[in-house]
N, C-alpha and C. Protein backbone atom coordinates (compact mmCIF):
# COMPACT_ATOMS: atom_id res chain seq x y z
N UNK A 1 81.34 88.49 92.97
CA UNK A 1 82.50 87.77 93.46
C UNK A 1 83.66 88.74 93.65
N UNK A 2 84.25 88.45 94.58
CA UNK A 2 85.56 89.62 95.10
C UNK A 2 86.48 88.71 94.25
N UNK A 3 87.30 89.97 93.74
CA UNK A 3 88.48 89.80 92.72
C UNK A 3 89.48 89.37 93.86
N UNK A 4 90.93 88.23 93.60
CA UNK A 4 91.79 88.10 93.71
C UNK A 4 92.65 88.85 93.57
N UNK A 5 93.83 89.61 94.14
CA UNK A 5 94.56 90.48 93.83
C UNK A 5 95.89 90.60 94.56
N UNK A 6 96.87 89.49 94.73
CA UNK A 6 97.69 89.41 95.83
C UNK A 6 99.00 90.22 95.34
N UNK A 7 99.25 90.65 94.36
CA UNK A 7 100.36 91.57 93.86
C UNK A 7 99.91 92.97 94.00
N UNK A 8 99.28 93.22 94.06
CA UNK A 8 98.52 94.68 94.67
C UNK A 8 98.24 94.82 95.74
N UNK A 9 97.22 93.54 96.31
CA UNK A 9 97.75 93.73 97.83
C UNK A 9 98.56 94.02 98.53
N UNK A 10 99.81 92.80 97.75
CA UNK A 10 101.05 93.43 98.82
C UNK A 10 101.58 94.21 99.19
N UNK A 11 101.57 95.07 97.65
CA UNK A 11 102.08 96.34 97.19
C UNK A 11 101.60 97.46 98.36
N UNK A 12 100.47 97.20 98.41
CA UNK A 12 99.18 98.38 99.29
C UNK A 12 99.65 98.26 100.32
N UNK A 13 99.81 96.40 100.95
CA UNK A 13 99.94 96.68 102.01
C UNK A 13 101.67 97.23 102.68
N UNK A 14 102.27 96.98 101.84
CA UNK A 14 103.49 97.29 101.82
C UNK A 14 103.82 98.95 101.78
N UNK A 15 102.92 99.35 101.53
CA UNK A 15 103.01 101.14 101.07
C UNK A 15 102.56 101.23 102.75
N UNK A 16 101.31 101.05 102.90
CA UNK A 16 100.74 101.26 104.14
C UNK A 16 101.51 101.22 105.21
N UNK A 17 102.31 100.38 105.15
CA UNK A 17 103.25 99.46 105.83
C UNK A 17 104.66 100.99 106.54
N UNK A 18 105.03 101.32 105.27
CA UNK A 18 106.36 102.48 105.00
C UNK A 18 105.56 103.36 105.38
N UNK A 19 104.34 103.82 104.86
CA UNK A 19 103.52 105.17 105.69
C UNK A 19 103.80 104.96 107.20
N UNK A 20 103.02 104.18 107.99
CA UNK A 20 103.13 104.19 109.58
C UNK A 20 104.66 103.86 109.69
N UNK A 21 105.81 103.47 109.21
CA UNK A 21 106.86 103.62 109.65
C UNK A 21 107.35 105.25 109.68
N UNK A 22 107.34 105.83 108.47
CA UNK A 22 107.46 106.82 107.99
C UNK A 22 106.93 108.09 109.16
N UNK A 23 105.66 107.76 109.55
CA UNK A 23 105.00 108.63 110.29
C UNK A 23 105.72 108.55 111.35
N UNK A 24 105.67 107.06 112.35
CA UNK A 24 106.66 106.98 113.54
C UNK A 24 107.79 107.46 113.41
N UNK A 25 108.58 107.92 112.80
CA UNK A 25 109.84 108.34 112.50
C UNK A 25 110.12 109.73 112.56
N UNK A 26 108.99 110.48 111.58
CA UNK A 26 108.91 111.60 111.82
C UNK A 26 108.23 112.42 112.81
N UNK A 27 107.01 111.77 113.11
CA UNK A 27 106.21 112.80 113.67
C UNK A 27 106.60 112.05 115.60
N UNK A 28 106.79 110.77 115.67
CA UNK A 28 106.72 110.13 116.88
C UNK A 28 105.36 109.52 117.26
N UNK A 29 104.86 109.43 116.34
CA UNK A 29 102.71 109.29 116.45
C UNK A 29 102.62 108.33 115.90
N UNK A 30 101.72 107.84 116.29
CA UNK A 30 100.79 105.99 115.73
C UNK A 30 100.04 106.52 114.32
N UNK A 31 100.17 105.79 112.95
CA UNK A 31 99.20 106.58 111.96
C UNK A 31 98.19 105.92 112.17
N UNK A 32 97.18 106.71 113.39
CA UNK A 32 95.72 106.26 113.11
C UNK A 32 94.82 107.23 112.29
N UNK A 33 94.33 106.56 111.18
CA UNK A 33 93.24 107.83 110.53
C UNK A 33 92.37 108.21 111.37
N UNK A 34 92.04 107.49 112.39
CA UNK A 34 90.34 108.26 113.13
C UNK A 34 91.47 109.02 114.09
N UNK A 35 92.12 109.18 114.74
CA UNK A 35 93.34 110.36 115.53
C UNK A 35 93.65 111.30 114.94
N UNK A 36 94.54 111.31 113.66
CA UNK A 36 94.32 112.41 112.79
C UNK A 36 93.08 112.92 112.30
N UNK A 37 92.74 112.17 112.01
CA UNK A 37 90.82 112.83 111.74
C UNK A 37 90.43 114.16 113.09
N UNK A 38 90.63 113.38 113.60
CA UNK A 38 89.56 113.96 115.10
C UNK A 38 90.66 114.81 115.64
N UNK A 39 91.92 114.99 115.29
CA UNK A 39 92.77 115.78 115.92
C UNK A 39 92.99 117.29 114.89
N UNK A 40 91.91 117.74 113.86
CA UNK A 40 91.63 118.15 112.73
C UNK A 40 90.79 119.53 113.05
N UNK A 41 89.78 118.75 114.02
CA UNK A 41 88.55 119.56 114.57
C UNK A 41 88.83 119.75 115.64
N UNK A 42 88.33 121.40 116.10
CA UNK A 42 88.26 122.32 116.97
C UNK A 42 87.83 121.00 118.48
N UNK A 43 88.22 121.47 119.78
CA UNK A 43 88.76 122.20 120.01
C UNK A 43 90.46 121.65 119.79
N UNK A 44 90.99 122.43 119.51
CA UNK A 44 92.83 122.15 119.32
C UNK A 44 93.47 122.67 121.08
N UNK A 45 94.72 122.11 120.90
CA UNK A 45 95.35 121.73 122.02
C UNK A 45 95.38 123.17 122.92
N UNK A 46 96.29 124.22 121.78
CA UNK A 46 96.57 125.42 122.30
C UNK A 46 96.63 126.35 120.76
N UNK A 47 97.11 126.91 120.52
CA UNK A 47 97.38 127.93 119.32
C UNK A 47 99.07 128.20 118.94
N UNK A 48 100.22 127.33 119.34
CA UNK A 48 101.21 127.69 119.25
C UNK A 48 101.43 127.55 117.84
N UNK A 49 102.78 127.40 117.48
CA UNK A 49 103.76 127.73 116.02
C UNK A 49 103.22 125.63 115.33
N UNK A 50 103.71 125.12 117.19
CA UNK A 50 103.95 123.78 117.14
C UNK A 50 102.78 123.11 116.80
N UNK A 51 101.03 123.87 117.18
CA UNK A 51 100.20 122.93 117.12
C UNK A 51 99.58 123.28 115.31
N UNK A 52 99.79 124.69 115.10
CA UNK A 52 99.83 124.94 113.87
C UNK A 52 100.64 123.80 112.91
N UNK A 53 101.69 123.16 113.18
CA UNK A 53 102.42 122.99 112.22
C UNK A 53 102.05 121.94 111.91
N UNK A 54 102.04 120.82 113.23
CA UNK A 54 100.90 119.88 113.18
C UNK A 54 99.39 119.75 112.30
N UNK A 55 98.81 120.59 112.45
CA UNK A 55 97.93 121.14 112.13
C UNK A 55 97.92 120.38 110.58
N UNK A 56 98.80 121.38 109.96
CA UNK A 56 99.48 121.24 108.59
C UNK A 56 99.47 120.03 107.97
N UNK A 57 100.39 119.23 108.95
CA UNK A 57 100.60 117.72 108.51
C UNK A 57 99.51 116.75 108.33
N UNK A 58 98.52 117.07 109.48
CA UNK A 58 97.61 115.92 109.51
C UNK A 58 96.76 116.44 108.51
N UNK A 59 96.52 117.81 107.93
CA UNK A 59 95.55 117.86 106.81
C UNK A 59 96.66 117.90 105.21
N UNK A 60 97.76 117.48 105.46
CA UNK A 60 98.81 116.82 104.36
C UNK A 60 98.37 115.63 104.31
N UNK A 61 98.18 114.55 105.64
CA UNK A 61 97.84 113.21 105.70
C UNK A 61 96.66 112.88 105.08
N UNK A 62 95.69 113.42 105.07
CA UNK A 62 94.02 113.34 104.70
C UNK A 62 94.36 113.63 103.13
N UNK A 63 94.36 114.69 102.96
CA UNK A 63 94.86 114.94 101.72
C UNK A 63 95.21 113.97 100.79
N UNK A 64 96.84 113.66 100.90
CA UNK A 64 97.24 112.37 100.30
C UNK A 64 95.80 111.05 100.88
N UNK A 65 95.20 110.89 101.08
CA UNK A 65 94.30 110.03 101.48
C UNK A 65 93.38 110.43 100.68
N UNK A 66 92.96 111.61 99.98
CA UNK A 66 91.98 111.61 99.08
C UNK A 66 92.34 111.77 97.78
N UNK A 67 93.97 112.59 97.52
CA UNK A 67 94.74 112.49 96.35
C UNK A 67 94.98 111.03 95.52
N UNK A 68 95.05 109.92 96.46
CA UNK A 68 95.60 108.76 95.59
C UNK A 68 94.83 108.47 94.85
N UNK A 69 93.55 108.00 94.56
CA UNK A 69 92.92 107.41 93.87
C UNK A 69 92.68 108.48 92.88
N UNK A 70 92.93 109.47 92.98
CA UNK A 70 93.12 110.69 91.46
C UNK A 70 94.32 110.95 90.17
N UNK A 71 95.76 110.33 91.61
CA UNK A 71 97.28 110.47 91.44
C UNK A 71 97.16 109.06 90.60
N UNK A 72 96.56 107.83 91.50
CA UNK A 72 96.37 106.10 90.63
C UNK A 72 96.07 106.64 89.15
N UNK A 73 94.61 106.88 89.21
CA UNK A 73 94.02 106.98 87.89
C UNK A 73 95.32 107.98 86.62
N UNK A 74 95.48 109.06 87.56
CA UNK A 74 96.47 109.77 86.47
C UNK A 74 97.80 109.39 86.00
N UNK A 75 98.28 108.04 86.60
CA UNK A 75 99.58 107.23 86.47
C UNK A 75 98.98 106.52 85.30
N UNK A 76 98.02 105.40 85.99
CA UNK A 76 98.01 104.44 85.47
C UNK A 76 96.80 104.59 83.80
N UNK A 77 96.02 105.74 83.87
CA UNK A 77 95.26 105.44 82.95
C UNK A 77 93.69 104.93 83.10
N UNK A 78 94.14 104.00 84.52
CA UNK A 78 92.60 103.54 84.59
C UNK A 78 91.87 103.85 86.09
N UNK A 79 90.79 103.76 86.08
CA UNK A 79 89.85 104.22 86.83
C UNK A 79 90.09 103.50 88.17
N UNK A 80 89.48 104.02 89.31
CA UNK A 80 89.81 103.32 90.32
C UNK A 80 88.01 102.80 90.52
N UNK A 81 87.70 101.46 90.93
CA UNK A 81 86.84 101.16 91.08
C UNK A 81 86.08 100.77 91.99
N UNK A 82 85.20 101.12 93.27
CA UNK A 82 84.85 101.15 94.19
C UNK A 82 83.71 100.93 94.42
N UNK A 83 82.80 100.06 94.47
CA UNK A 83 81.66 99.69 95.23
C UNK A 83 80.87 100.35 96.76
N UNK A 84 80.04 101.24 96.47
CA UNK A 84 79.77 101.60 97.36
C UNK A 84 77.89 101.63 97.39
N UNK A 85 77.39 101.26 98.39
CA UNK A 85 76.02 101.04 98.69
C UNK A 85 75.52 102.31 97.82
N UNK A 86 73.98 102.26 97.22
CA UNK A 86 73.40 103.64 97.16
C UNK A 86 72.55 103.93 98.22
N UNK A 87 72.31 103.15 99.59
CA UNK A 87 71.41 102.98 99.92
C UNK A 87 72.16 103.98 101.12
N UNK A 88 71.61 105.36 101.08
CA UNK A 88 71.82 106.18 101.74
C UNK A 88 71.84 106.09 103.57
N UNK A 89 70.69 105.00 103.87
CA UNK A 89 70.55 105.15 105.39
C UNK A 89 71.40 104.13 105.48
N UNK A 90 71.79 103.28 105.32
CA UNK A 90 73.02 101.91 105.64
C UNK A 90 73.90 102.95 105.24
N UNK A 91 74.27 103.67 104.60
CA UNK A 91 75.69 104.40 104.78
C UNK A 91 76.06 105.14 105.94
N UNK A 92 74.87 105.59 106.06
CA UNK A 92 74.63 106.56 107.19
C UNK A 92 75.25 105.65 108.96
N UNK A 93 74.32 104.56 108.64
CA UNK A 93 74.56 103.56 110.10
C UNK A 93 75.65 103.22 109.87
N UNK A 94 76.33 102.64 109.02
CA UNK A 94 77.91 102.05 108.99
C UNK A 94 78.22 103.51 109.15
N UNK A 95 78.67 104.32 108.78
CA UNK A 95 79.03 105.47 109.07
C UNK A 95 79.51 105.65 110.44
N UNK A 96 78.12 105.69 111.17
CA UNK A 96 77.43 106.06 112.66
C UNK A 96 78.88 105.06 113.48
N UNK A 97 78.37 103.55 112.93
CA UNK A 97 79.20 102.48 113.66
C UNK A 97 80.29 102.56 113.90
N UNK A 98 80.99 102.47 112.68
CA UNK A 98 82.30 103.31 112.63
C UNK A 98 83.27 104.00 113.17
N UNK A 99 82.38 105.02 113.51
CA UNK A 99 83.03 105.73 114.20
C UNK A 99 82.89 105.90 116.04
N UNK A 100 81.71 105.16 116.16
CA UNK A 100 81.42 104.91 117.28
C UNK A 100 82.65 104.15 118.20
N UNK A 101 82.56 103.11 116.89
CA UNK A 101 83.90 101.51 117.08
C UNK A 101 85.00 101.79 117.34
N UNK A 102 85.53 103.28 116.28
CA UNK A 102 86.88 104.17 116.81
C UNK A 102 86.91 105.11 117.63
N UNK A 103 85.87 105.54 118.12
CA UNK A 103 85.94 106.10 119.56
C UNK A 103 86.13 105.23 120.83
N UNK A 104 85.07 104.23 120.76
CA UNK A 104 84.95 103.11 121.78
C UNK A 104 86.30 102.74 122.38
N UNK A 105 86.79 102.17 120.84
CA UNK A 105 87.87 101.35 121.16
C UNK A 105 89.41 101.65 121.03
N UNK A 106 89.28 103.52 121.16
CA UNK A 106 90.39 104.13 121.14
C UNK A 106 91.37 103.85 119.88
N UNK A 107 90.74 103.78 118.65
CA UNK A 107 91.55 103.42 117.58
C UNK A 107 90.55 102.74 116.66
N UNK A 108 91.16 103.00 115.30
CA UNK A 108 90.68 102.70 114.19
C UNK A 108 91.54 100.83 113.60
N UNK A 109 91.28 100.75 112.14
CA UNK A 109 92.52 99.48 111.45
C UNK A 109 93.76 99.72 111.57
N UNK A 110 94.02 101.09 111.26
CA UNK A 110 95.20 101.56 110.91
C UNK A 110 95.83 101.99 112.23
N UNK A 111 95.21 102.09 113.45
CA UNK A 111 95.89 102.33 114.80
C UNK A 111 96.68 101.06 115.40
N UNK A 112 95.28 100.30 114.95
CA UNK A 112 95.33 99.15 116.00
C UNK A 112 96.01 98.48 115.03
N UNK A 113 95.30 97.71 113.39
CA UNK A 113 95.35 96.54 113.36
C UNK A 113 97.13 97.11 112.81
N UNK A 114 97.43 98.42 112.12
CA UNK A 114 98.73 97.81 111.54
C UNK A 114 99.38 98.52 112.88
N UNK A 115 99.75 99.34 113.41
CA UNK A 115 100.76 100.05 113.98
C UNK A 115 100.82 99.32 115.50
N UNK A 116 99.38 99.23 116.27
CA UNK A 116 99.17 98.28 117.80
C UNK A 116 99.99 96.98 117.37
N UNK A 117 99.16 95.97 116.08
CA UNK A 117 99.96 94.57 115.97
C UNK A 117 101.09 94.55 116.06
N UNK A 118 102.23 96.13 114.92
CA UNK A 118 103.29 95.92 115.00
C UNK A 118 104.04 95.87 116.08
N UNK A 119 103.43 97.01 117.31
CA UNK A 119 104.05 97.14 118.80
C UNK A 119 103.82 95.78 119.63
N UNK A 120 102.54 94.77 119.33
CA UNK A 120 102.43 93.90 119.92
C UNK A 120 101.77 94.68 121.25
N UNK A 121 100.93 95.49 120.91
CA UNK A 121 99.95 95.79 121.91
C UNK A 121 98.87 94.59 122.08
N UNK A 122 98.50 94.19 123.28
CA UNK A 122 97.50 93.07 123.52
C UNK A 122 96.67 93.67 123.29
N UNK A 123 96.16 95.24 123.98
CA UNK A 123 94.69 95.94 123.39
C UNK A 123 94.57 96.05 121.71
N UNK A 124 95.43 96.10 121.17
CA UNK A 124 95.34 96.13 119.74
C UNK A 124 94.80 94.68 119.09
N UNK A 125 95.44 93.69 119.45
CA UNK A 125 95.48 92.39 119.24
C UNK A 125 94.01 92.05 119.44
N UNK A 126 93.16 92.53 120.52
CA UNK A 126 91.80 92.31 120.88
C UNK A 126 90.94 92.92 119.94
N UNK A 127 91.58 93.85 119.91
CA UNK A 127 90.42 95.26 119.08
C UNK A 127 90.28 94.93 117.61
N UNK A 128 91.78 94.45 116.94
CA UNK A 128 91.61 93.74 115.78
C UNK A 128 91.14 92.42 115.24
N UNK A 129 90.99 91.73 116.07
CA UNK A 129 89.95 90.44 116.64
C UNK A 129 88.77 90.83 116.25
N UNK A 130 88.50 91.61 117.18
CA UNK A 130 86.38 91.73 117.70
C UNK A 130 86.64 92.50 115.88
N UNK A 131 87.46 93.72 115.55
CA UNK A 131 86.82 94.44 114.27
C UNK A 131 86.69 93.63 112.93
N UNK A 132 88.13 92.60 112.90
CA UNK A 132 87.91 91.40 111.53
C UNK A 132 86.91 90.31 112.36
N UNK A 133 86.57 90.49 112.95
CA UNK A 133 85.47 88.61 113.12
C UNK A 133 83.93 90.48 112.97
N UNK A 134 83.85 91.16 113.47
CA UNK A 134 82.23 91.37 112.96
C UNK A 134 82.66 91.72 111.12
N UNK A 135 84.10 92.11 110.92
CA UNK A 135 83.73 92.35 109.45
C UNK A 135 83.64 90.77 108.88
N UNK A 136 83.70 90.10 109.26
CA UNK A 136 83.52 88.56 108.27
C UNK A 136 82.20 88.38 109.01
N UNK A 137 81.66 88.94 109.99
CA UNK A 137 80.08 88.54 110.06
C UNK A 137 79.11 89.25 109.12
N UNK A 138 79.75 90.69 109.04
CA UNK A 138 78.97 91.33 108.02
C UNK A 138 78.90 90.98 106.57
N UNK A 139 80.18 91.14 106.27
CA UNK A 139 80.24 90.46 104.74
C UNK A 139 79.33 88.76 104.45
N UNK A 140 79.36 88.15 105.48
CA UNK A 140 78.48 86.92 105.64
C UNK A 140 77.34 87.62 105.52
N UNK A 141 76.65 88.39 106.41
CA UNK A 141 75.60 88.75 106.39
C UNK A 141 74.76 89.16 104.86
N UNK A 142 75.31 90.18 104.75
CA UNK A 142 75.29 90.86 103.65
C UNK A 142 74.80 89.89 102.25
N UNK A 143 76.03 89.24 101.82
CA UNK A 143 76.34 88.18 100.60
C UNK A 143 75.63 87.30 100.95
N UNK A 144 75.15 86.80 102.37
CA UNK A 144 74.06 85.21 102.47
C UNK A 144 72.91 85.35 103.22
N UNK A 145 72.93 86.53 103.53
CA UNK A 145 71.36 86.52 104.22
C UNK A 145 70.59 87.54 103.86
N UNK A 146 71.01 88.52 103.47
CA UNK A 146 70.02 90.07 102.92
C UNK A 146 70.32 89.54 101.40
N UNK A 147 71.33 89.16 100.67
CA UNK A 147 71.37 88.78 99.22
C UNK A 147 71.98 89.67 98.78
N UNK A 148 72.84 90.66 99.34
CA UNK A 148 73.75 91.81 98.25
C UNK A 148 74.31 91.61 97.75
């Protein structure tokens, strides 16, 4: 059974929230993780001072993206707890999907569903549609028809 958690939620989503403001502010960029991701790996734009510096930031961004749940635990004391399949080839295909879904559809959650919704992009509005209705098909799936 999925835990209830609406004071943490908010919190999260509220952090999340000040990040993509934060980012628009400074950098002038949408915080999509699959953009920064992919803007990480070769080939890069050109070699200037500017794409270097960049450079910098977006592996600052990832970073803090793998720091928190180390920074959580070392605040708070307790463990961060995460559910994740052992079943190596379903990681692999969600994986695959994934990223397929953020290539496809020119954006990831964090492009579309928080930073597109906030602009009131209609392509966002779609993209976050089709990505929460297959994730409530999967989680259906999953929990009522395979039995996970």
């Amino acid at each position: 059974m999925t835990e209830f958690t609406p004071l943490a939620s908010l919190l999260g989503g509220a952090l999340i929230g000040l990040s993509a403001v934060l980012m628009m502010l400074a950098e002038g960029r949408i915080a999509g993780i699959s953009g920064i991701a992919s803007r990480l790996l070769p080939p890069y734009a050109d070699d200037s001072s500017a794409e270097r510096s960049a450079v910098a930031g977006r592996l600052a961004f990832v970073a803090g993206l793998v720091a928190a749940p180390f920074l959580y635990t070392a605040v708070t004391g307790a463990a961060v707890v995460q559910a994740v399949s052992a079943n190596f080839a379903l990681m692999a295909i969600a994986g695959l999907l994934v990223g397929f879904g953020s290539v496809w559809g020119s954006g990831c959650t964090s492009g579309h569903g928080v930073c597109g919704l906030a602009r009131l992009s209609r392509r966002s509005f779609v993209a976050t549609g089709v990505f929460m209705a297959v994730g409530f098909a999967t989680v259906y799936v999953v929990r009522h028809v395979i039995g996970g």
